[in-house]
Protein backbone atom coordinates (compact mmCIF):
# COMPACT_ATOMS: atom_id res chain seq x y z
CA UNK A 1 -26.71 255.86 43.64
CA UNK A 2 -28.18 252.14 43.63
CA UNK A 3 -30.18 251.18 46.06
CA UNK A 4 -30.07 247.78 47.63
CA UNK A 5 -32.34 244.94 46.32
CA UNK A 6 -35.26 243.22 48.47
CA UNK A 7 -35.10 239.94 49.57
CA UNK A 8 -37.47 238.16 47.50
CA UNK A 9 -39.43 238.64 44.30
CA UNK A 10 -36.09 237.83 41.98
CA UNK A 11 -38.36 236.67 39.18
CA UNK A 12 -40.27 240.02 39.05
CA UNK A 13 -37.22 241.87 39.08
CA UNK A 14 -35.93 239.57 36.42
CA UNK A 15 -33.24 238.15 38.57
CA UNK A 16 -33.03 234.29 37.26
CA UNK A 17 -30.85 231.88 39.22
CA UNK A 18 -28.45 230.02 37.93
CA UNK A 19 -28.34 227.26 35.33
CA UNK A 20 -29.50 223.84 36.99
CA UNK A 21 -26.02 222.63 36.84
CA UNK A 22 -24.58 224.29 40.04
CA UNK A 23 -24.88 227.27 41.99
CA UNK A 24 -22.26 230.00 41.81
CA UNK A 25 -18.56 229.26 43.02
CA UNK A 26 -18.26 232.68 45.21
CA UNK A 27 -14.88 233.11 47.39
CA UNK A 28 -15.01 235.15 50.32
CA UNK A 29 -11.58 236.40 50.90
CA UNK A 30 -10.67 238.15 53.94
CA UNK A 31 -7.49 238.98 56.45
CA UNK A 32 -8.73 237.38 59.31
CA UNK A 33 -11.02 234.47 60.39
CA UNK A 34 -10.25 235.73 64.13
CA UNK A 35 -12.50 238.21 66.45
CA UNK A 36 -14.23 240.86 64.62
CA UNK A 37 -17.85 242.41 63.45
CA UNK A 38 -16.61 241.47 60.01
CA UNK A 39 -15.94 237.95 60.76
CA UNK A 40 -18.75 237.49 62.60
CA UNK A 41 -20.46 238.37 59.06
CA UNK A 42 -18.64 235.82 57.24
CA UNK A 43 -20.17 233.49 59.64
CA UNK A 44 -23.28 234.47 59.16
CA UNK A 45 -23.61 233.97 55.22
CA UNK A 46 -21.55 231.28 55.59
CA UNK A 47 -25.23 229.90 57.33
CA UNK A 48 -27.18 231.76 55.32
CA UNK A 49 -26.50 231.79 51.59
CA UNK A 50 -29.29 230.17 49.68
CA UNK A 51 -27.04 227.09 48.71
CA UNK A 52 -29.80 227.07 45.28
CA UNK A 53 -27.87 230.49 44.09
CA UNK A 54 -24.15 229.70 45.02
CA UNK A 55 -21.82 227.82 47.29
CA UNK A 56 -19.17 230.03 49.40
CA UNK A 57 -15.82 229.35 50.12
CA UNK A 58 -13.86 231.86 52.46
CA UNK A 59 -10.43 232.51 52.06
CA UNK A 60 -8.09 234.21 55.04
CA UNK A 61 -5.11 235.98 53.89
CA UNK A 62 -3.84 235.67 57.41
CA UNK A 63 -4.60 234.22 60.82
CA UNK A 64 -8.53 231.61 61.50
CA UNK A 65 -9.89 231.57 64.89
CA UNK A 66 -13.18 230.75 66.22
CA UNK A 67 -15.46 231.97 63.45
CA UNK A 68 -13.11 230.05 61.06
CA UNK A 69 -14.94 226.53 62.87
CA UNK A 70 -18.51 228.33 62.83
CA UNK A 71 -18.05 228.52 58.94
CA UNK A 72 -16.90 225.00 58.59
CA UNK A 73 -20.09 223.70 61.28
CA UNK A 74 -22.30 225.57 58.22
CA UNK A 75 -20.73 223.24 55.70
CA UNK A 76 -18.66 225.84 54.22
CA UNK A 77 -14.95 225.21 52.85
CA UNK A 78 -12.42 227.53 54.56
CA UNK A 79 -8.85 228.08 52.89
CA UNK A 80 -5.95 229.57 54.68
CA UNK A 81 -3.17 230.96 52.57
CA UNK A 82 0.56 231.61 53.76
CA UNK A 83 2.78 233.68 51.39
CA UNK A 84 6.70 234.85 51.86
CA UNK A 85 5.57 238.04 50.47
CA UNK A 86 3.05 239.96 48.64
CA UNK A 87 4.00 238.68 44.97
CA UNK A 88 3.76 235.01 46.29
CA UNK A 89 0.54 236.16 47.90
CA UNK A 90 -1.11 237.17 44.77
CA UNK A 91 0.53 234.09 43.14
CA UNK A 92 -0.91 231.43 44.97
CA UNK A 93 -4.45 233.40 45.11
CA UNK A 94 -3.91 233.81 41.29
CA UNK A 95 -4.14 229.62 41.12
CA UNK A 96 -6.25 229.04 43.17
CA UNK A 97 -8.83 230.73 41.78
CA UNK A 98 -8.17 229.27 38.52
CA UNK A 99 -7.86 225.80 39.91
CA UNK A 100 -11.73 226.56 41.72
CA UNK A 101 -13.10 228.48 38.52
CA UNK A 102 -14.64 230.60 40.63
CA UNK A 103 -17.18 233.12 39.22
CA UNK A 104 -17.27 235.57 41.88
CA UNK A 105 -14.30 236.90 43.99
CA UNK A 106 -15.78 239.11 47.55
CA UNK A 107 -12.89 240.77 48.45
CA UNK A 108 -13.87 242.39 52.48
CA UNK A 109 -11.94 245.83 53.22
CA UNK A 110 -8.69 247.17 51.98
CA UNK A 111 -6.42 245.00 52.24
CA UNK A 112 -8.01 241.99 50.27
CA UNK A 113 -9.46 244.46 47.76
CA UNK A 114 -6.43 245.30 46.41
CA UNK A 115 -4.73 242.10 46.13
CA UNK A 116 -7.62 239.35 45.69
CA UNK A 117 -8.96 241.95 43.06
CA UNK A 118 -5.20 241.79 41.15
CA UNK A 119 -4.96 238.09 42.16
CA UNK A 120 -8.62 237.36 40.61
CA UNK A 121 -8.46 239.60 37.65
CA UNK A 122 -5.12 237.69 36.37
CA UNK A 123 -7.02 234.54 37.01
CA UNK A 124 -9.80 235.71 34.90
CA UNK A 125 -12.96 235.39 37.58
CA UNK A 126 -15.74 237.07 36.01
CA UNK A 127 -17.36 239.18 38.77
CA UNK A 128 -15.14 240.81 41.47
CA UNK A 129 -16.76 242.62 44.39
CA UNK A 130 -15.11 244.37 46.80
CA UNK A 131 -17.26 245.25 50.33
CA UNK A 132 -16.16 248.34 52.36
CA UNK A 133 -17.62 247.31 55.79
CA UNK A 134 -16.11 250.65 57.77
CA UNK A 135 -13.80 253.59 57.08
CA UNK A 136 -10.69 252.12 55.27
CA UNK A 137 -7.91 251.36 56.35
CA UNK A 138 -4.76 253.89 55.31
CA UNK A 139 -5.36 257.40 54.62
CA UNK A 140 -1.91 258.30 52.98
CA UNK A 141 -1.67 259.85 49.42
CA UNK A 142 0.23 255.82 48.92
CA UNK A 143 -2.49 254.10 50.25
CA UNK A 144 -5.41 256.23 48.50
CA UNK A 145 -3.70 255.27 45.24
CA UNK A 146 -3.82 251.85 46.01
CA UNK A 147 -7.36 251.90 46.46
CA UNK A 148 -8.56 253.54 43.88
CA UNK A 149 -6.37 251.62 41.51
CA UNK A 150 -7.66 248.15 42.52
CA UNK A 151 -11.09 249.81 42.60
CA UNK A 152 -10.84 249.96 38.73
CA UNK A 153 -10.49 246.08 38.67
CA UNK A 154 -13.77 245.39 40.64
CA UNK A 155 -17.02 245.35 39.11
CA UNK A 156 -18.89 246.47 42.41
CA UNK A 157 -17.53 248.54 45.70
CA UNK A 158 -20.32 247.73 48.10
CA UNK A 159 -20.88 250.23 51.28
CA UNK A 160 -21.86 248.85 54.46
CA UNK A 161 -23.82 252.41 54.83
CA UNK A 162 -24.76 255.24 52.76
CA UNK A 163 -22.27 257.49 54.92
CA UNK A 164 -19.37 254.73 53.47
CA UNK A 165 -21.00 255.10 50.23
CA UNK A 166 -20.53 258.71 50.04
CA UNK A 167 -16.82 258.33 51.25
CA UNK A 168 -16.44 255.79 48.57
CA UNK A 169 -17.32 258.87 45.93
CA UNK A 170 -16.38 261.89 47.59
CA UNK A 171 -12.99 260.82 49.56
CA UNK A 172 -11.83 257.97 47.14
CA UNK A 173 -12.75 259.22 43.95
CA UNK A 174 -14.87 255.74 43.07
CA UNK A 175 -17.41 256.31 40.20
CA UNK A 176 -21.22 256.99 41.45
CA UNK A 177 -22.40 253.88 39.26
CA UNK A 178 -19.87 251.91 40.63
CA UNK A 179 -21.19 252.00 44.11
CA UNK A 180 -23.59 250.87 45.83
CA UNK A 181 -24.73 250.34 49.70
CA UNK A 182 -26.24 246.57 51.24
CA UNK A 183 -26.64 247.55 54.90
CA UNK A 184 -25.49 245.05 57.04
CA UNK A 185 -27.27 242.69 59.17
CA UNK A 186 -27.53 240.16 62.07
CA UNK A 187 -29.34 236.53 62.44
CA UNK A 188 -32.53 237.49 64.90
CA UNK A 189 -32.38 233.61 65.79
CA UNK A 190 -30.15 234.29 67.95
CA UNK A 191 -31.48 237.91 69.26
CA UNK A 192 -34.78 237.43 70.64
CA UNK A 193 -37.06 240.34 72.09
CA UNK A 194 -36.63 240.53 75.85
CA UNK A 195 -37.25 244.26 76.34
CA UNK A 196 -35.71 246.53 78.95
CA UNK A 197 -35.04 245.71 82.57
CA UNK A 198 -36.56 247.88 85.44
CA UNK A 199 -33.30 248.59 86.57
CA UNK A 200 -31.16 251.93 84.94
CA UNK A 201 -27.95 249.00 83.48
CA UNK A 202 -26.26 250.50 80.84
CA UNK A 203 -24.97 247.87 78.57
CA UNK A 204 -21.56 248.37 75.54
CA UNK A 205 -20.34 246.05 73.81
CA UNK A 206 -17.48 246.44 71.79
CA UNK A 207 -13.71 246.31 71.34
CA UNK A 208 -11.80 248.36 73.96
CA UNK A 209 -9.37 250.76 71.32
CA UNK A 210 -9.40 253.86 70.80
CA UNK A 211 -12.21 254.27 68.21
CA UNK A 212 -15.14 253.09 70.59
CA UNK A 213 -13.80 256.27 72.68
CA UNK A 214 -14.82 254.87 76.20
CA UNK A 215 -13.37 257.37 77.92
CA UNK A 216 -16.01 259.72 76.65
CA UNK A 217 -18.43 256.99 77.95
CA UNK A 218 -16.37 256.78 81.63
CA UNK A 219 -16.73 260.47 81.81
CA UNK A 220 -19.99 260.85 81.09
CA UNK A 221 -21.03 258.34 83.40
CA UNK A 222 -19.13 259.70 86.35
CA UNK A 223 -21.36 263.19 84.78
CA UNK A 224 -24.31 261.64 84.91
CA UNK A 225 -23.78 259.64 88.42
CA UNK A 226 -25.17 262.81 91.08
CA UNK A 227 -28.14 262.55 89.17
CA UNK A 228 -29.14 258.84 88.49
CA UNK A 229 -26.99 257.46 91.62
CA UNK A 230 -28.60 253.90 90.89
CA UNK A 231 -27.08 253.96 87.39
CA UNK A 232 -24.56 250.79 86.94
CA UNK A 233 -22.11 250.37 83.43
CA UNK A 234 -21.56 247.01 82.28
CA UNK A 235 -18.79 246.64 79.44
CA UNK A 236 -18.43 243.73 77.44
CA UNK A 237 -15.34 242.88 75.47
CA UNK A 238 -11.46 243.27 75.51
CA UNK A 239 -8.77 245.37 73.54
CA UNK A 240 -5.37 247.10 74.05
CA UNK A 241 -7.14 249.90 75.83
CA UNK A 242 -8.41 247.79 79.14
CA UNK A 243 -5.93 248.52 81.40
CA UNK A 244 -5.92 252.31 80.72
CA UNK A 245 -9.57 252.30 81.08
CA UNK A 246 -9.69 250.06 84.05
CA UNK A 247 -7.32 253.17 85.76
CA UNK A 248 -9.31 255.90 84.51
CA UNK A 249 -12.72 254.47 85.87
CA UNK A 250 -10.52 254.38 89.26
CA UNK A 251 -9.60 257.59 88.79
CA UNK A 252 -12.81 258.72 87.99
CA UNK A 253 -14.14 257.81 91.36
CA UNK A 254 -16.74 255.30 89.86
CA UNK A 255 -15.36 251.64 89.95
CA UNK A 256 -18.09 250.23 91.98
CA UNK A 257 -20.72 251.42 89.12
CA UNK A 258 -18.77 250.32 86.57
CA UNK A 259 -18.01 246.37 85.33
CA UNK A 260 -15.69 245.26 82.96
CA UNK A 261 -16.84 241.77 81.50
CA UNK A 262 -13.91 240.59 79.18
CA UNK A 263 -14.99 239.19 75.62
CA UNK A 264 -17.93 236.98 76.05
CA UNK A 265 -20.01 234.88 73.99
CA UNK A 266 -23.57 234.88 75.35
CA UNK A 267 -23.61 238.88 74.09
CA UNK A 268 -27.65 237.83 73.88
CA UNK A 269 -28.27 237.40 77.49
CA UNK A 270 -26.22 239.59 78.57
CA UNK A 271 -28.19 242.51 76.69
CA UNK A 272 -31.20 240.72 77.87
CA UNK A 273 -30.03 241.93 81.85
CA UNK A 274 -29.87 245.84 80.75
CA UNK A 275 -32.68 248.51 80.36
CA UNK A 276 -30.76 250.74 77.74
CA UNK A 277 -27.24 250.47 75.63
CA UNK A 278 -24.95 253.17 74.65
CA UNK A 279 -22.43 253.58 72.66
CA UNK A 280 -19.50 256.47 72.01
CA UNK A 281 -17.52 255.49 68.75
CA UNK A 282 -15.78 258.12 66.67
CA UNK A 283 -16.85 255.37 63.31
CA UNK A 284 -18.91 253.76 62.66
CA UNK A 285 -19.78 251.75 59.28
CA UNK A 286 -23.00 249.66 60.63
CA UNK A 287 -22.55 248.47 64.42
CA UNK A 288 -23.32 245.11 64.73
CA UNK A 289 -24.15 245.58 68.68
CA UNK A 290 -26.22 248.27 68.09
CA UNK A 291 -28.58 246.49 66.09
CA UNK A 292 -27.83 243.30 68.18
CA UNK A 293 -29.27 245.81 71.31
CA UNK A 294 -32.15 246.99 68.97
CA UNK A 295 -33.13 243.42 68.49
CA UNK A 296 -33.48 242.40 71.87
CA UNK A 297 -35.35 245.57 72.54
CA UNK A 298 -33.18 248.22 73.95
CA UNK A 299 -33.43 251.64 73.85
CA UNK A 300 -29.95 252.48 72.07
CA UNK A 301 -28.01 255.69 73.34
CA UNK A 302 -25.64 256.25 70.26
CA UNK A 303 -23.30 259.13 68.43
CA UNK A 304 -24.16 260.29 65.38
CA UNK A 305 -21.46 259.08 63.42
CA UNK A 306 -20.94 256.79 60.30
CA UNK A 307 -24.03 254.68 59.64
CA UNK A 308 -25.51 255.24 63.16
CA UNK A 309 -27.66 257.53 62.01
CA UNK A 310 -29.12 255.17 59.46
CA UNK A 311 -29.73 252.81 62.18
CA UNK A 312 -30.95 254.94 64.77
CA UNK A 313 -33.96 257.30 64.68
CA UNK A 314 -33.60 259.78 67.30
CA UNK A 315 -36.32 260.08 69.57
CA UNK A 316 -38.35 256.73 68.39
CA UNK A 317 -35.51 253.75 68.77
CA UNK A 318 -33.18 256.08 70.57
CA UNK A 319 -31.24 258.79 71.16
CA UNK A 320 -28.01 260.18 69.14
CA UNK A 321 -25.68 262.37 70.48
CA UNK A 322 -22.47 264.18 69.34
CA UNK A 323 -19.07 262.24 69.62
CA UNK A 324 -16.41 263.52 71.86
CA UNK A 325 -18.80 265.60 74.14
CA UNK A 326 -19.30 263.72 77.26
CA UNK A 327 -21.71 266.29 78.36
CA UNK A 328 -23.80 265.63 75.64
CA UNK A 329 -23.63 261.89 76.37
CA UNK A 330 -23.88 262.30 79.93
CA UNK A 331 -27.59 264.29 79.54
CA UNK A 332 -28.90 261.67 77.45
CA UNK A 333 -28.22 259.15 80.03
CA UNK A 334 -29.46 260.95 82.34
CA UNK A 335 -32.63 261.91 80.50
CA UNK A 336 -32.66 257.79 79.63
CA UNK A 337 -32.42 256.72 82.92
CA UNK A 338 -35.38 259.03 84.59
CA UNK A 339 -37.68 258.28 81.93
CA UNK A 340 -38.20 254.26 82.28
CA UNK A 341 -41.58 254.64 80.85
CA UNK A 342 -40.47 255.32 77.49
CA UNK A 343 -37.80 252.58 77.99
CA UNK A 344 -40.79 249.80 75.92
CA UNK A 345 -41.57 252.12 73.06
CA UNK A 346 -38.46 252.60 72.35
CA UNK A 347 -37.34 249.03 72.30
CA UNK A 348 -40.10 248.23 70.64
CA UNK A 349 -39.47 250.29 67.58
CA UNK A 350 -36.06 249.14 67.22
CA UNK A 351 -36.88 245.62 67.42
CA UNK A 352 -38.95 246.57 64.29
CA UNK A 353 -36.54 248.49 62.24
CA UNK A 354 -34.22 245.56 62.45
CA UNK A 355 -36.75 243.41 61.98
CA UNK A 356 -37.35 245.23 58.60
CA UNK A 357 -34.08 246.36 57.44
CA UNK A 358 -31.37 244.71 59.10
CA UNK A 359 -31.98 240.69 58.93
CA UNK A 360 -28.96 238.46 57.88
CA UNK A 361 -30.83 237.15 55.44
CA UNK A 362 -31.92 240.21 53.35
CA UNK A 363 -28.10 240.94 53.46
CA UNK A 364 -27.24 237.70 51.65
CA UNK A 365 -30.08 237.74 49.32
CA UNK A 366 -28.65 241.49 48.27
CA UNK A 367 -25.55 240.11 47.86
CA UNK A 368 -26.67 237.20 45.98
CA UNK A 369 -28.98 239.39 43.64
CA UNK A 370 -26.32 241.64 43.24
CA UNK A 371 -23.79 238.24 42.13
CA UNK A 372 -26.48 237.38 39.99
CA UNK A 373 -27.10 240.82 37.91
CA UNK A 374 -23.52 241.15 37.78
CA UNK A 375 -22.90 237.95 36.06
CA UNK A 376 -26.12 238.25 33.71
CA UNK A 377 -24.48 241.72 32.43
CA UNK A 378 -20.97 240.25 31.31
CA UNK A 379 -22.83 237.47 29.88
CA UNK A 380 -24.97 239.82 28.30
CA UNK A 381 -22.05 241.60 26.61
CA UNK A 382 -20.65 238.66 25.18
């Protein structure tokens, strides 16, 4: 399977950018501009494409929000389309691609895959890629059909992880050689090293549904309680699943340990005031607040699911754990929280893994390199 591309060096990898008469039109199309670890990536290489290799616009099929203004403060054109229905949806993405000549459509998870890919295939936009940043949505034998169908329009299905990468072959039936995985990453200006606190704070960050599974986390905290008694919970972020969890940390007899935060936007200092962060998800493509934790130099508590594993080395940056099993959860809290002394070295390495891997910047010079080999081979077979 390929392998992602460094950063730099596109000369000795005969990577040439383009012609001196403009950069690359590339338009990101996605559902949303609203809340989300996805959008939150648009915003990033919205700030930092190399404007030398192309200039981005981003397209939302459906609602903008916050990181809709982000992407315009970086200079960075941002469409919103409203359609009656699908056909007129496909329509008016159909001209406006033409209208733009763009040369490369990004189509982000299912949804946009299948239609931008139709749209920008009938508008004739030579390079399509289509980025699957988690599992996909729809597992029906209808919507597996879908996907694989538009998958035969793109040119590229990029994986977020090699775990989506082999789901990409194995589950949806996607050609080996079509694949390929860019790991996502984060901008470290905003995650500076703090290191751990001397305290035993747990930090999470994440939505608050049902695939982040915090009642696995509740439980094992209430587990892990008789034996770190000191040990505090801090969540951060909102979802349809507050409320229950609010009761069940009630019911659980361990409200005073345990503080819900709402969504917040200084996610950086907050992870500054923990010692370790943990988190329980049943997926997993690649967390965004794990790395965000590894960068400010937590120790990272995590289940071994999705591309966690490819983030997280077990026993160096962290520990993994099983999903579902709040046992298992619970004992490496516990085993966290009574051995503070290993609290630096841990942080320390996963500064440096994300640090080496997992930069916002390598990201978009993948996916520019990737634009750029893409083009040079249907150029090539003209």
């Amino acid at each position: 399977m390929p392998t992602p591309l460094a950063v730099s060096g596109r000369e000795a990898r005969g990577i040439d950018l383009p012609s001196a008469t403009r950069p690359l039109r590339v338009c990101h199309v996605s559902l949303t501009l609203q809340t989300g670890g996805l959008e939150r990536i648009l915003a990033d290489l919205a700030r930092r494409h190399d404007r030398r290799v192309c200039q981005p616009t981003f397209l939302a099929l459906r609602e903008v929000g916050r990181f809709a203004e982000e992407i315009r403060r970086a200079d960075c054109e941002v469409l919103q389309l409203r359609a009656a229905n699908r056909l007129a949806e496909i329509r008016s993405m159909v001209r406006l691609f033409r209208e733009r000549q763009f040369d490369v459509v990004h189509a982000h998870n299912t949804y946009p895959h299948i239609y931008a890919s139709i749209a920008a295939r009938w508008a004739g936009v030579p390079v399509v890629v289509q980025t699957r940043h988690g599992q996909r949505s729809g597992h029906g034998w209808r919507a597996t059909l879908q996907y694989r169908w538009a998958s035969r329009l793109v040119d590229r299905i990029v994986a977020v992880s090699d775990d989506a990468a082999r789901l990409c072959v194995e589950s949806d039936g996607i050609r080996a050689d079509k694949v390929c995985r860019i790991w996502n990453g984060i901008d470290l200006d905003e995650f500076h090293y703090r290191g751990p606190i001397a305290e035993p704070v747990a930090m999470a960050v994440a939505r608050l549904s049902a695939e982040k599974d915090f009642p696995t986390l509740l439980r094992a905290v209430a587990f892990a309680m008789p034996y770190v008694p000191e040990l505090r919970l801090r969540i951060v972020g909102d979802g349809p699943d507050r409320m229950r969890l609010e009761q069940l940390t009630r019911e659980l007899g361990i409200g005073e340990r345990v503080e819900f935060l709402g969504e917040r936007r200084d996610v950086a200092a907050l992870l500054a005031q923990a010692a370790f962060f943990v988190t329980t998800s049943l997926t997993e493509g690649i967390s965004l607040t794990l790395l965000e934790a590894m960068a400010v130099g937590l120790p990272v508590i995590a289940t071994s699911v999705g591309g966690n594993p490819e983030i997280v080395i077990d026993g160096v940056t962290g520990r993994l754990t099983p999903s579902g099993d709040a046992h298992a959860v619970a004992q490496a809290i516990v085993q966290m929280a009574q051995a503070p002394e290993c609290w630096a070295d841990y942080g320390g390495a996963g500064r440096e893994r994300v640090l080496t891997h997992f930069d916002i910047r390598r990201m978009a010079a993948e996916y520019e390199d990737l634009y750029l080999q893409l083009l040079a081979g249907k150029r090539g077979a003209c």
